[in-house]
C-alpha atoms as a PDB file:
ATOM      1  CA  UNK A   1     125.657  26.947 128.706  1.00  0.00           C
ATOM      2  CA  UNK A   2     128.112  23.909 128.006  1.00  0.00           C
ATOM      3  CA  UNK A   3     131.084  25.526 128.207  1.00  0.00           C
ATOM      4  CA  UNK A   4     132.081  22.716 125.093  1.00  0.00           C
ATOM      5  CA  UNK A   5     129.867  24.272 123.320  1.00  0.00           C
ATOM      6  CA  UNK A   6     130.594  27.688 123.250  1.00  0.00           C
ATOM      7  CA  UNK A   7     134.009  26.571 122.569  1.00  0.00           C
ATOM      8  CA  UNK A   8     133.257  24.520 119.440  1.00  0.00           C
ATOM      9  CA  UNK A   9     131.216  27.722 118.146  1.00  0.00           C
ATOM     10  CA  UNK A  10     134.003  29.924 118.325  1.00  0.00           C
ATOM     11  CA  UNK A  11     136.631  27.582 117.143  1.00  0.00           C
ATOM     12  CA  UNK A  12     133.915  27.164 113.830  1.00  0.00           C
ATOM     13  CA  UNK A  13     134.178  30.969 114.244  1.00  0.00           C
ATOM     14  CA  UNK A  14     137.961  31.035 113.702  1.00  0.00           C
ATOM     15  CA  UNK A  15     138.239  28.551 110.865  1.00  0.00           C
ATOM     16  CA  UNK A  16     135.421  30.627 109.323  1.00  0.00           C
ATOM     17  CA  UNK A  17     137.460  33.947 109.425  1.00  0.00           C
ATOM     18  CA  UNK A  18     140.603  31.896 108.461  1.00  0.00           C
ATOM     19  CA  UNK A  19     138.943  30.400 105.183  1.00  0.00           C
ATOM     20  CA  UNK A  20     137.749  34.081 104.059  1.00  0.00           C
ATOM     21  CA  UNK A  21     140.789  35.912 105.334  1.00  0.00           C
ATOM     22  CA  UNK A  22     142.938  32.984 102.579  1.00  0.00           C
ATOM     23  CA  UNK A  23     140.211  33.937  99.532  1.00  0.00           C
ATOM     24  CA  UNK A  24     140.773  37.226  99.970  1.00  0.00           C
ATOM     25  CA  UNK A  25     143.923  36.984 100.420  1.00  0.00           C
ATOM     26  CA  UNK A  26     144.359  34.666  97.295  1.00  0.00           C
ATOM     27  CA  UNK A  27     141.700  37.120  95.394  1.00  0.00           C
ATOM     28  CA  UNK A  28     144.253  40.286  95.958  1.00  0.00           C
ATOM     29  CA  UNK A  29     147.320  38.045  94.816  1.00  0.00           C
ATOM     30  CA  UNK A  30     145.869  37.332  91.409  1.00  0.00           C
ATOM     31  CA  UNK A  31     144.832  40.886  91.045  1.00  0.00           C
ATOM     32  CA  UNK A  32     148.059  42.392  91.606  1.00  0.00           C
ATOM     33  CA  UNK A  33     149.517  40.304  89.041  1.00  0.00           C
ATOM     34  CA  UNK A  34     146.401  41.391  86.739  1.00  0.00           C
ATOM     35  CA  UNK A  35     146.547  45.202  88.060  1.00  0.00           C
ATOM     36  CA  UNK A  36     149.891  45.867  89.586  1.00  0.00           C
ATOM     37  CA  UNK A  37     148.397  49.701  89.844  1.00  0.00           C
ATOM     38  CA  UNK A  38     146.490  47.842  92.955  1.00  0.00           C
ATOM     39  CA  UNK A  39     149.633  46.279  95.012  1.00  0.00           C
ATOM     40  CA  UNK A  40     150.835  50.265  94.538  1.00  0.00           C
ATOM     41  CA  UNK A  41     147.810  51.901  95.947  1.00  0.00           C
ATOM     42  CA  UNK A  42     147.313  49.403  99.030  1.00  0.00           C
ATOM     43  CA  UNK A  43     151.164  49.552  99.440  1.00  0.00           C
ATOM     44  CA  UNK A  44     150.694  53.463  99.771  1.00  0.00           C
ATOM     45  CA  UNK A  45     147.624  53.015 101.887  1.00  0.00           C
ATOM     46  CA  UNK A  46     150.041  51.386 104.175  1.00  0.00           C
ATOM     47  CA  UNK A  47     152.932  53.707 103.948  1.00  0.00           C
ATOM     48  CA  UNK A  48     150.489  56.526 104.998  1.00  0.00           C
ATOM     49  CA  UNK A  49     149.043  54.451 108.086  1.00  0.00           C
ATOM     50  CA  UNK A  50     152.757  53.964 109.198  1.00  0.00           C
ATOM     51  CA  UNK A  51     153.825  57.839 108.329  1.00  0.00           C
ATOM     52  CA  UNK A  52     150.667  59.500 110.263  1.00  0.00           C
ATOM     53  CA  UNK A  53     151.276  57.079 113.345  1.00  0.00           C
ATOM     54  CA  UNK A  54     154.288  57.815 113.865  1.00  0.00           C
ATOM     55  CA  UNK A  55     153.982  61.752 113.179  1.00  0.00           C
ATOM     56  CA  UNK A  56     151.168  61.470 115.722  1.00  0.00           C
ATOM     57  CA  UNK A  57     153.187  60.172 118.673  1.00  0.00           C
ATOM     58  CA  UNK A  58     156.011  62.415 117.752  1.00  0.00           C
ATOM     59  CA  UNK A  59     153.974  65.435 117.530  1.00  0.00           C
ATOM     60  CA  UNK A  60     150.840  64.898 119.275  1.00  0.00           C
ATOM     61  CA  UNK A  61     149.852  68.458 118.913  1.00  0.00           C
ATOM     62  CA  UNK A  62     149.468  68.333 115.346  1.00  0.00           C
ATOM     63  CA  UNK A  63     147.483  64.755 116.064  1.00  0.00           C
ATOM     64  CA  UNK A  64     144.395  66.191 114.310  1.00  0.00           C
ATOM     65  CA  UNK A  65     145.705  68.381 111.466  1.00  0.00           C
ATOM     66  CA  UNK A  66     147.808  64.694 110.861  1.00  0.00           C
ATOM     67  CA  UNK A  67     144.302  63.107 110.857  1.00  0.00           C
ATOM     68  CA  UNK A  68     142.905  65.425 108.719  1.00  0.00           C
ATOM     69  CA  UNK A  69     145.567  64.861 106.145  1.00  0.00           C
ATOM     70  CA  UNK A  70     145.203  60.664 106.888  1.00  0.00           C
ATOM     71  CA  UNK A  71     141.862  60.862 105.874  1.00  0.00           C
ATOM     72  CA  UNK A  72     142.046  63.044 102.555  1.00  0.00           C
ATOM     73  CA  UNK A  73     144.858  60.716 101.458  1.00  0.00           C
ATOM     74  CA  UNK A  74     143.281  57.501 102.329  1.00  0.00           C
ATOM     75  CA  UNK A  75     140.017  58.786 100.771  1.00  0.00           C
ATOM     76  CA  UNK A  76     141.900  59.432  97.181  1.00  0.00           C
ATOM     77  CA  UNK A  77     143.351  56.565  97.175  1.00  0.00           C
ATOM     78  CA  UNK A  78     140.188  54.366  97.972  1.00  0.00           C
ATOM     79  CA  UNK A  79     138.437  56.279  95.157  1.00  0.00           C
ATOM     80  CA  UNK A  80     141.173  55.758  92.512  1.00  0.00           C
ATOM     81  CA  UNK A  81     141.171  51.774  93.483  1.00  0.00           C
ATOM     82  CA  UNK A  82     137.351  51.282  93.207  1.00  0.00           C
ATOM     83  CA  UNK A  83     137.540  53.113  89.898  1.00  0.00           C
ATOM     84  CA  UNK A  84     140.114  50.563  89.213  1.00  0.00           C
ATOM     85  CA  UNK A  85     138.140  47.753  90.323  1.00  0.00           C
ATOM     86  CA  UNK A  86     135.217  48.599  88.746  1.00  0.00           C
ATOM     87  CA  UNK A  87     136.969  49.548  85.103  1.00  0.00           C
ATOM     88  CA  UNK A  88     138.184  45.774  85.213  1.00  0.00           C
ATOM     89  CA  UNK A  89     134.839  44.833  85.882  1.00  0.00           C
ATOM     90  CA  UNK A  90     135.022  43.907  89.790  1.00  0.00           C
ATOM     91  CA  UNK A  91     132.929  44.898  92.500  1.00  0.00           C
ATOM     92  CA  UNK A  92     134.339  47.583  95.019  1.00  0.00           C
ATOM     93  CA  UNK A  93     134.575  44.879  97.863  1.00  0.00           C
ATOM     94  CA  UNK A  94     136.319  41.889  95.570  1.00  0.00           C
ATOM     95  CA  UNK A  95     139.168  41.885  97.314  1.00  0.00           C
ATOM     96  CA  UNK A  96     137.574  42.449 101.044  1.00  0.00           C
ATOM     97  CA  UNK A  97     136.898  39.042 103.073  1.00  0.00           C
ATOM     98  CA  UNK A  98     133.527  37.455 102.463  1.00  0.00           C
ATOM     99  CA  UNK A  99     132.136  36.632 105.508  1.00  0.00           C
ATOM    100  CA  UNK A 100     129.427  34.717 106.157  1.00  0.00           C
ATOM    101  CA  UNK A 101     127.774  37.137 108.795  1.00  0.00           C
ATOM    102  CA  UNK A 102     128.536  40.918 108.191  1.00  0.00           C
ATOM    103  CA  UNK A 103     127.346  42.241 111.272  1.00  0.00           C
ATOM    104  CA  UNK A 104     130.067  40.409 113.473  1.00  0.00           C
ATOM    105  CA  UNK A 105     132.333  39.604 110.586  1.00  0.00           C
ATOM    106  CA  UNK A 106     132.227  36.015 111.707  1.00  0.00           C
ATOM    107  CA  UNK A 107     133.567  36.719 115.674  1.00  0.00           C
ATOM    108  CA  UNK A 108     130.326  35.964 116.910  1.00  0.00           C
ATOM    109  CA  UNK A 109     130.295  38.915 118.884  1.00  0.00           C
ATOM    110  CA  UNK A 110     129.308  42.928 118.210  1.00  0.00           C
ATOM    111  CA  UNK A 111     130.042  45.106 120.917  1.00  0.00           C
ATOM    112  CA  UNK A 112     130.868  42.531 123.256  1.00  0.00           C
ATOM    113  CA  UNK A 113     127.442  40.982 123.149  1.00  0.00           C
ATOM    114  CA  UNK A 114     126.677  37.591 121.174  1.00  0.00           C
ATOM    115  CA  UNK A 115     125.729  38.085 117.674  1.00  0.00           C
ATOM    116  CA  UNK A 116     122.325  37.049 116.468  1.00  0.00           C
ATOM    117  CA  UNK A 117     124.363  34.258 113.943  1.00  0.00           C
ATOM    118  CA  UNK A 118     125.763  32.866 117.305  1.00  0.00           C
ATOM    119  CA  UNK A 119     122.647  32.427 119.017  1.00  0.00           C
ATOM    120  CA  UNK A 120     121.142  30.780 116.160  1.00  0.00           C
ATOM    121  CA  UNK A 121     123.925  28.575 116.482  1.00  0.00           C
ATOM    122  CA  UNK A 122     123.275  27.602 119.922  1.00  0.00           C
ATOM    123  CA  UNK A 123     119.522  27.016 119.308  1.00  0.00           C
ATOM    124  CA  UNK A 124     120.755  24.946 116.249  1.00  0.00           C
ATOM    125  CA  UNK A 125     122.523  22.953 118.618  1.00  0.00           C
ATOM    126  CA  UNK A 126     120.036  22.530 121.257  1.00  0.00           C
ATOM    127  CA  UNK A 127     117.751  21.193 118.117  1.00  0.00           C
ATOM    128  CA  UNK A 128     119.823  18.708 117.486  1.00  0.00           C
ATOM    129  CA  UNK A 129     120.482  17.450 120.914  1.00  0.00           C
ATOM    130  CA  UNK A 130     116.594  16.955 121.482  1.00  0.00           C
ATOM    131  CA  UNK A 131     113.774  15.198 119.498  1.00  0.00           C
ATOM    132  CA  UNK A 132     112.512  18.286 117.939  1.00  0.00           C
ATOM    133  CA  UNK A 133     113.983  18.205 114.469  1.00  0.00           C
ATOM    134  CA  UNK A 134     112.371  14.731 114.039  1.00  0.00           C
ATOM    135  CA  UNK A 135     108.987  15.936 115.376  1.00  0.00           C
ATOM    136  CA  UNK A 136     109.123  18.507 112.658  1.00  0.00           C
ATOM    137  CA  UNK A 137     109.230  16.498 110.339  1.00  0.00           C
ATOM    138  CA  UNK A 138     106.005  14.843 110.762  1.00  0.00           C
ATOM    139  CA  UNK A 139     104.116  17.400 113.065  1.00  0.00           C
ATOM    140  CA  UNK A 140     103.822  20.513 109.745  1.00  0.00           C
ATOM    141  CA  UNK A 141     100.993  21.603 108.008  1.00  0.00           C
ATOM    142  CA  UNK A 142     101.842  19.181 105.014  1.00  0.00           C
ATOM    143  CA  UNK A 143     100.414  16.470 107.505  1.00  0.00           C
ATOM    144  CA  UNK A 144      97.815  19.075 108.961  1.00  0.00           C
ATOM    145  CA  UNK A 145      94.194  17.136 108.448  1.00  0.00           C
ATOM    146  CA  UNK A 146      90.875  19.265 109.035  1.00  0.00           C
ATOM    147  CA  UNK A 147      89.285  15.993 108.608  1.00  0.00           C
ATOM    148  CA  UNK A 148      89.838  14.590 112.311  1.00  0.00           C
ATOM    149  CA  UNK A 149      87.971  17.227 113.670  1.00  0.00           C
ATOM    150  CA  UNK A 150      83.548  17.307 113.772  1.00  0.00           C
ATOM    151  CA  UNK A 151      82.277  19.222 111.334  1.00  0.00           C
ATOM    152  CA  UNK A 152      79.030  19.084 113.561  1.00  0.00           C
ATOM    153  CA  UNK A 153      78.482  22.013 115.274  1.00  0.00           C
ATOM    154  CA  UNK A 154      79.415  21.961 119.029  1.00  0.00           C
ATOM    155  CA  UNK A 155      76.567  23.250 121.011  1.00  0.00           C
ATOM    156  CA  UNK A 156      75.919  27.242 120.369  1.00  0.00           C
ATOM    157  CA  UNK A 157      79.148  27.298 119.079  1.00  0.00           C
ATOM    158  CA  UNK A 158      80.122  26.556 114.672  1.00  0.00           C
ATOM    159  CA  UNK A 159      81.764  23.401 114.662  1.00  0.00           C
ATOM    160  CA  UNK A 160      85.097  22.458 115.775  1.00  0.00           C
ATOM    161  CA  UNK A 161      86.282  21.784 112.091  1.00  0.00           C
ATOM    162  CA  UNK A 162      85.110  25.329 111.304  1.00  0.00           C
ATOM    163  CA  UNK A 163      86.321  26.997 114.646  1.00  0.00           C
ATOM    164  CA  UNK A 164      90.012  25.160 113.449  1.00  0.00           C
ATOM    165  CA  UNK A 165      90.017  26.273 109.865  1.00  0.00           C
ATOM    166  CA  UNK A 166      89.461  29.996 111.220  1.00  0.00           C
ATOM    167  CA  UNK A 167      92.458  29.356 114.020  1.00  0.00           C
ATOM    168  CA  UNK A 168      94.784  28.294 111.168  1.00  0.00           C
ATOM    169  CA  UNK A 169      94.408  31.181 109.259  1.00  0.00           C
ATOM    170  CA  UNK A 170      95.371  33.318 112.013  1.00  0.00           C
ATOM    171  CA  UNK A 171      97.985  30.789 112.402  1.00  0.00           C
ATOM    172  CA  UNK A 172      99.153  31.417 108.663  1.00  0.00           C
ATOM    173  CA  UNK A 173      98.318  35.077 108.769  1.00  0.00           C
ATOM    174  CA  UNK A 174     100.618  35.344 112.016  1.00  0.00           C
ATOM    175  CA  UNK A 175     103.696  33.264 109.911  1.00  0.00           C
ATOM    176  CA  UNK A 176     103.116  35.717 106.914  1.00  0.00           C
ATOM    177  CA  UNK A 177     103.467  38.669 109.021  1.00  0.00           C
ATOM    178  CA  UNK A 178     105.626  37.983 111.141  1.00  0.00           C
ATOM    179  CA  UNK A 179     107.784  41.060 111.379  1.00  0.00           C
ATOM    180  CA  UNK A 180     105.373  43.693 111.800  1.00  0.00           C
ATOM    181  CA  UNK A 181     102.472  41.850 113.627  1.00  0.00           C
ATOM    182  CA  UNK A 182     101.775  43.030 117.430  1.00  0.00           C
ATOM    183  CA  UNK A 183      99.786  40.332 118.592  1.00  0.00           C
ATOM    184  CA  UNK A 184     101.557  36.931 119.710  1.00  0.00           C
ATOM    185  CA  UNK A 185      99.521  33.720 120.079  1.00  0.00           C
ATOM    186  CA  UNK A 186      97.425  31.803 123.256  1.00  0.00           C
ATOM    187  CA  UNK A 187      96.117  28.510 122.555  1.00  0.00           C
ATOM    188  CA  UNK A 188      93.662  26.802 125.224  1.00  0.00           C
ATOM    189  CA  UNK A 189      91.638  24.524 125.362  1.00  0.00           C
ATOM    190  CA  UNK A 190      91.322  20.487 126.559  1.00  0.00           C
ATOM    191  CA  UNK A 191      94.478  18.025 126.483  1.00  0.00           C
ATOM    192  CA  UNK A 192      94.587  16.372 122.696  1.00  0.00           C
ATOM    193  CA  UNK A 193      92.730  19.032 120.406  1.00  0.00           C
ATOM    194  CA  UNK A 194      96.129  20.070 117.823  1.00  0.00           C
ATOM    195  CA  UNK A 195      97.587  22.945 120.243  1.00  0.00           C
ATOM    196  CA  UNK A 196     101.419  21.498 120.348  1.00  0.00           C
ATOM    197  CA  UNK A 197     100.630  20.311 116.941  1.00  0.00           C
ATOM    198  CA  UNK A 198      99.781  23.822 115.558  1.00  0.00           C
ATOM    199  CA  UNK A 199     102.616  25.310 117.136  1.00  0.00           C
ATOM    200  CA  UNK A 200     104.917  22.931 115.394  1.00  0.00           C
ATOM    201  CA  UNK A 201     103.669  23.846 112.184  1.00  0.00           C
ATOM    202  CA  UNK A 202     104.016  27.523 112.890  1.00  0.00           C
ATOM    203  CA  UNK A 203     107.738  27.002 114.147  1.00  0.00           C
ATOM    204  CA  UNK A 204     108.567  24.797 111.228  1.00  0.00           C
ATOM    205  CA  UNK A 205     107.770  27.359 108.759  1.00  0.00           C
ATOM    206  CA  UNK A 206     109.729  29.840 110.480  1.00  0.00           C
ATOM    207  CA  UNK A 207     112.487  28.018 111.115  1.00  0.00           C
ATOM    208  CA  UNK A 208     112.611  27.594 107.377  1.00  0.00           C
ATOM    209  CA  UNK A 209     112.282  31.263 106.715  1.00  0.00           C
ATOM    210  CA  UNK A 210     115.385  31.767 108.652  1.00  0.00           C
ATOM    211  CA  UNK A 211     113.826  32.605 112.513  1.00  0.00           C
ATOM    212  CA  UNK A 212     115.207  32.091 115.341  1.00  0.00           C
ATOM    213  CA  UNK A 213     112.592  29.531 117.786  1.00  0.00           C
ATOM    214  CA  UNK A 214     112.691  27.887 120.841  1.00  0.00           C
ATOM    215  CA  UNK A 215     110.318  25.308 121.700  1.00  0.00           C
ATOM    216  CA  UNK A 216     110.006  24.740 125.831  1.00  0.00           C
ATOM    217  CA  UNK A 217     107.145  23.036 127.887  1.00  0.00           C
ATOM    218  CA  UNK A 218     106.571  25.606 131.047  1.00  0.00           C
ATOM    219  CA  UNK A 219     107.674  22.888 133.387  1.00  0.00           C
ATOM    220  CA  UNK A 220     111.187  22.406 131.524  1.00  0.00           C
ATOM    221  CA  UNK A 221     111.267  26.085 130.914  1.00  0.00           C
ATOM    222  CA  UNK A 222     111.304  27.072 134.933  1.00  0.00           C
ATOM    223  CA  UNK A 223     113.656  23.896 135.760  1.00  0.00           C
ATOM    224  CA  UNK A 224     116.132  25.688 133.211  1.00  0.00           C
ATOM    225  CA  UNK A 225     115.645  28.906 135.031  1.00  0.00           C
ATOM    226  CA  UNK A 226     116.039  27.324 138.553  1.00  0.00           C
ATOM    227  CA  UNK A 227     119.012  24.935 136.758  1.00  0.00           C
ATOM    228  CA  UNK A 228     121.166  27.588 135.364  1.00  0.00           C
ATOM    229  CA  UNK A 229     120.281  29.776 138.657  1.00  0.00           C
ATOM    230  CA  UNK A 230     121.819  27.616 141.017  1.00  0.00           C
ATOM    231  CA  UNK A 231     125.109  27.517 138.528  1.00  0.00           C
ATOM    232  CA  UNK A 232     128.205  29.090 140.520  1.00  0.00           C
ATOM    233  CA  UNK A 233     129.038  31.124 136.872  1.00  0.00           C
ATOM    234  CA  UNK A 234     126.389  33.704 137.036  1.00  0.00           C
ATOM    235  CA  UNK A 235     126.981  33.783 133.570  1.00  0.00           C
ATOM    236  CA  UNK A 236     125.336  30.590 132.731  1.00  0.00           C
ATOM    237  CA  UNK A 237     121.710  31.651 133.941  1.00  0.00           C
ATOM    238  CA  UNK A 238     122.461  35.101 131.723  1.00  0.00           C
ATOM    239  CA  UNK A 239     123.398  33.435 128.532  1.00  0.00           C
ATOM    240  CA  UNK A 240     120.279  30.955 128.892  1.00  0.00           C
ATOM    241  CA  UNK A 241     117.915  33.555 130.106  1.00  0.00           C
ATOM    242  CA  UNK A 242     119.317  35.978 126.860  1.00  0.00           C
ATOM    243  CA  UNK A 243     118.320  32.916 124.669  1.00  0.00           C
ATOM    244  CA  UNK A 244     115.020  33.077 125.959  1.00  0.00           C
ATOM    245  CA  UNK A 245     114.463  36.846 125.247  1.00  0.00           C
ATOM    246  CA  UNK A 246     116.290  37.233 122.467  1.00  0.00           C
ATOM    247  CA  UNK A 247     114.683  34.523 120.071  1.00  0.00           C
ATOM    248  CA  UNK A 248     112.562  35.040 117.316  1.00  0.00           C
ATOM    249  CA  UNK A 249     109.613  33.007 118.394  1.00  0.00           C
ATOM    250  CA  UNK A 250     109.406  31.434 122.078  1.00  0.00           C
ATOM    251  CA  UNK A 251     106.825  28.803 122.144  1.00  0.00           C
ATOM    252  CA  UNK A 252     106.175  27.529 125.863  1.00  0.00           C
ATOM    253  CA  UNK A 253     103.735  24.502 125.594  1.00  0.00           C
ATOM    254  CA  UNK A 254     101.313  23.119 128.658  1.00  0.00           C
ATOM    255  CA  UNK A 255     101.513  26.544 130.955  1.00  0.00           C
ATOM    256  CA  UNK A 256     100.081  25.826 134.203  1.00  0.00           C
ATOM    257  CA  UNK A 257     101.651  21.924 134.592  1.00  0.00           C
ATOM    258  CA  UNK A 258     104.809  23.682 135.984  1.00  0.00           C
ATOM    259  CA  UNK A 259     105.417  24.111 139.645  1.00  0.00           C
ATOM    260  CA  UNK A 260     103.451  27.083 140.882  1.00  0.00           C
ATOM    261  CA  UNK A 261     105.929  28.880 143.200  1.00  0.00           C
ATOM    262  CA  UNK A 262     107.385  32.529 143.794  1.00  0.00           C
ATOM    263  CA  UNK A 263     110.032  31.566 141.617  1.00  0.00           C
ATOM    264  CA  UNK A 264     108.399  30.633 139.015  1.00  0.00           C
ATOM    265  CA  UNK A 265     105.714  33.457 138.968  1.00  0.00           C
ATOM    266  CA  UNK A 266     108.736  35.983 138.967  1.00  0.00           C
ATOM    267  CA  UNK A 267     110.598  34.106 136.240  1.00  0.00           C
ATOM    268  CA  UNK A 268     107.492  33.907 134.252  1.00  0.00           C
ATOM    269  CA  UNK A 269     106.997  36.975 134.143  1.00  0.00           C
ATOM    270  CA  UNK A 270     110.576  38.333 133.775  1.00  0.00           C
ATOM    271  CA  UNK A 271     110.543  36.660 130.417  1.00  0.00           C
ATOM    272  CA  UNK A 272     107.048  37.632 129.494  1.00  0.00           C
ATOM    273  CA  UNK A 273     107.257  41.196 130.326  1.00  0.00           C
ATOM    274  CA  UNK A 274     110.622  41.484 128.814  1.00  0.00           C
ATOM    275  CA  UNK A 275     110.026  39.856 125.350  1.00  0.00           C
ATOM    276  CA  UNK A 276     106.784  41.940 125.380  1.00  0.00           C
ATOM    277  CA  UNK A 277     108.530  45.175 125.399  1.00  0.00           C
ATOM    278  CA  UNK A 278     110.948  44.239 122.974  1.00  0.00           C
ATOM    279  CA  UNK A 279     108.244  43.577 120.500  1.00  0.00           C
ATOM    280  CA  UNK A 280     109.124  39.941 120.809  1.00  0.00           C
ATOM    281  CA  UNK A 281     107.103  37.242 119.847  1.00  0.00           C
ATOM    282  CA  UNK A 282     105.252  34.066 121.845  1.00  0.00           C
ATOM    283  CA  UNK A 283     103.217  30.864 121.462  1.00  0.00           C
ATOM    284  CA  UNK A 284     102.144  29.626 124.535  1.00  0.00           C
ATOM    285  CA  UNK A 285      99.499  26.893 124.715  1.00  0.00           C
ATOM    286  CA  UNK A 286      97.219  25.512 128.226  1.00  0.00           C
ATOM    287  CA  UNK A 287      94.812  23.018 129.093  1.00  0.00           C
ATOM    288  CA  UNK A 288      93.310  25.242 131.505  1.00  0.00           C
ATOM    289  CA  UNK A 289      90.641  27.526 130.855  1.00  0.00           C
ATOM    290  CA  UNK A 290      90.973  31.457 131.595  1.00  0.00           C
ATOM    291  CA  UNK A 291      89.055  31.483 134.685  1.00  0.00           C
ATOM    292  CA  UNK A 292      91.699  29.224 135.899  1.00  0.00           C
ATOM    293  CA  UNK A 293      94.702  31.265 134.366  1.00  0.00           C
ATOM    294  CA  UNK A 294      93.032  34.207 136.006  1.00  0.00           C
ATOM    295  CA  UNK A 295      92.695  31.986 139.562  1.00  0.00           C
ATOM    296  CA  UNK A 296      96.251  31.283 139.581  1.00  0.00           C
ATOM    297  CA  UNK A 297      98.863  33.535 137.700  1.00  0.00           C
ATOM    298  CA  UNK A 298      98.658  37.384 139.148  1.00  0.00           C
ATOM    299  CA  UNK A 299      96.890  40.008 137.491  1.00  0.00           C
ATOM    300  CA  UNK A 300     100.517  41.087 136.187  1.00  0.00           C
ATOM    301  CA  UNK A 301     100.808  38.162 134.135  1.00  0.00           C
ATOM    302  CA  UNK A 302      97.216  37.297 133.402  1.00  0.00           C
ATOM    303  CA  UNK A 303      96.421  40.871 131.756  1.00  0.00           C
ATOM    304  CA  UNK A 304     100.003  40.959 129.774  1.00  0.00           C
ATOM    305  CA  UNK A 305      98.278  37.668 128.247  1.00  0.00           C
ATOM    306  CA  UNK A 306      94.990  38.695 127.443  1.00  0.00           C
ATOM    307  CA  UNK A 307      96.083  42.050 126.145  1.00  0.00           C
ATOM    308  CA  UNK A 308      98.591  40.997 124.072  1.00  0.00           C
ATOM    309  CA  UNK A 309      97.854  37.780 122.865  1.00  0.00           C
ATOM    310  CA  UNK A 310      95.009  36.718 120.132  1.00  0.00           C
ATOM    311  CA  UNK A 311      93.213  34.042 122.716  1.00  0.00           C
ATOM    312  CA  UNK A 312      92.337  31.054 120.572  1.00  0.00           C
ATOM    313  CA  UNK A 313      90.046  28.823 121.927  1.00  0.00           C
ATOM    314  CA  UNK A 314      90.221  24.926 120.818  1.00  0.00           C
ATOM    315  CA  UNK A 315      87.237  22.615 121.527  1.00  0.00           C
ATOM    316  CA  UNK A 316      85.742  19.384 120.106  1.00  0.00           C
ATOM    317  CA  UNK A 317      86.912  15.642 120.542  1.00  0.00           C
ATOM    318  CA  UNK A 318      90.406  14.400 121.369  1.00  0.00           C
ATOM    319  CA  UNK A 319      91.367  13.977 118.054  1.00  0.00           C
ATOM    320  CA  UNK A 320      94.582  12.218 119.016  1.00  0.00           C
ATOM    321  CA  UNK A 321      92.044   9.202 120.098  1.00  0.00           C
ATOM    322  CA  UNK A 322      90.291   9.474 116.401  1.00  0.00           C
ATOM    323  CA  UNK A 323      93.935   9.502 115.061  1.00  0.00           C
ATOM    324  CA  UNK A 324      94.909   5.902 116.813  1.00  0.00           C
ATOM    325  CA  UNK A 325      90.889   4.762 115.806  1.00  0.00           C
ATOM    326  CA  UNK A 326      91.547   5.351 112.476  1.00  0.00           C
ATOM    327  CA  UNK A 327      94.999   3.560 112.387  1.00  0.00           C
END
């Protein structure tokens, strides 16, 4: 990961805490005035803090009867100012910092791992930096038309208009229950029949909801991998490969044009397997059929797909050819 990057995000990070450390700070200084029975309590809070510490490293013996007594004191006197607060008609946290993430109170860390809000911020970034935010905007299901596909049916099969009416509602099922659904989503089928398109829809309406997605092809995905592997800073290929797993939604588009190698088959299937077990969520999309998944990804892979994945089977005309007809 740009190493600029990071560094903007945590200097955002710092002005962040700065600009809710100031209100609170200028939040407490107009309630003192208001209740100056507050500026006594939090002074006494203080004056306790100072008292127990230093009891504590002159008699560390009596460290946890001190304790004891720290946290009985400290206890009252938090009571005694939220009944304050609250008499006056303030919450109990007024004068505490607002920040905008309370799991990592804005550090963009929790237990010296990144915080969800910080890899947001990184896939926010990466948005930006590529053509994805524009495709977005045209490629949703505003813009979604059943009409380009046959509504004859397509040998023994119902027709491809009916086939993609039934694959959007497990599209828009799958969006609506997102959180507690099991099964992620595989999309095959020939070149040009709405699979990328589909996908794009899906991420744009969780992306809106507030979900964390990451759009790769499979040949950009591995180059990443091998990219970030090669990088001296070990910690490069971790960051980018914790990205990968720890996203909402990872959508990997046109699996089987990338480079078929022992690297890429174990990378594959790092990231499948992983995600997988941590209940994780996928799109991926093919032109190939299954016998041909089955021919060339190991049964490992192959069998994570098919048992874990609703297979959804597009068919009909190239409707991107209908699309520039119709123009």
């Amino acid at each position: 990961m740009n190493e600029n990057i990071i560094h903007e995000i945590l200097k955002e990070y710092e002005m962040k805490r700065d600009k809710a450390e100031r209100e609170a700070l200028l939040r407490r200084n107009r309630l003192y005035k208001e209740i100056p029975e507050l500026e006594k309590i939090d002074d006494k809070i203080k004056e306790i803090g100072i008292q127990i510490t230093q009891a504590i490293f002159k008699e560390p013996e009596k460290g946890k009867e001190l304790l004891n007594s720290l946290r009985e004191k400290l206890n009252f006197l938090k009571k005694k100012k939220t009944e304050i607060l609250k008499s006056h008609g303030y919450p109990e946290d007024y004068l505490e910092p607002k920040y905008e993430c309370n799991i990592c109170k804005d550090t963009g860390y929790v237990n010296g791992k990144r915080c969800k809000c910080f890899n947001q911020k990184l896939i926010n970034i990466y948005y930006k930096q590529s053509s994805i935010a524009e495709i977005l905007q045209k490629e949703n299901f505003s813009n979604f038309n059943f009409e380009y596909y046959s509504d004859k049916p397509y040998g023994d099969k119902p027709s491809p208009r009916a086939n993609m009416r039934t694959i959007v509602e497990f599209a828009l099922n799958f969006i609506k229950h997102f959180d507690t659904i099991e099964e992620s989503l595989f999309f095959y089928g020939n070149s040009g029949l709405g699979k990328t398109f589909l996908a794009n829809c899906i991420a744009k309406e969780l992306l809106d909801r507030g979900k964390s997605v990451i759009y790769r092809t499979a040949p950009d995905l591995i180059e990443g991998l091998r990219i970030n592997k090669l990088n001296p800073d070990s910690e490069v290929y971790n960051e980018y490969l914790e990205l990968l797993k720890e996203c909402d939604l990872l959508i990997i588009d046109d699996l089987g044009t990338e480079p078929i190698t022992a690297f890429s088959l174990q990378e594959f299937f790092n990231i499948l397997n992983t995600r997988l077990l941590l209940g994780k969520k996928f799109i991926i999309s093919t032109n190939l059929p299954l016998s041909e998944i089955m021919a060339i990804y190991p049964e490992r892979i192959y069998s994570r797909i098919f048992g874990h994945f609703k297979l959804l089977n597009f068919y009909g005309e190239d409707i991107r050819l209908k699309k520039k007809m119709i123009i």
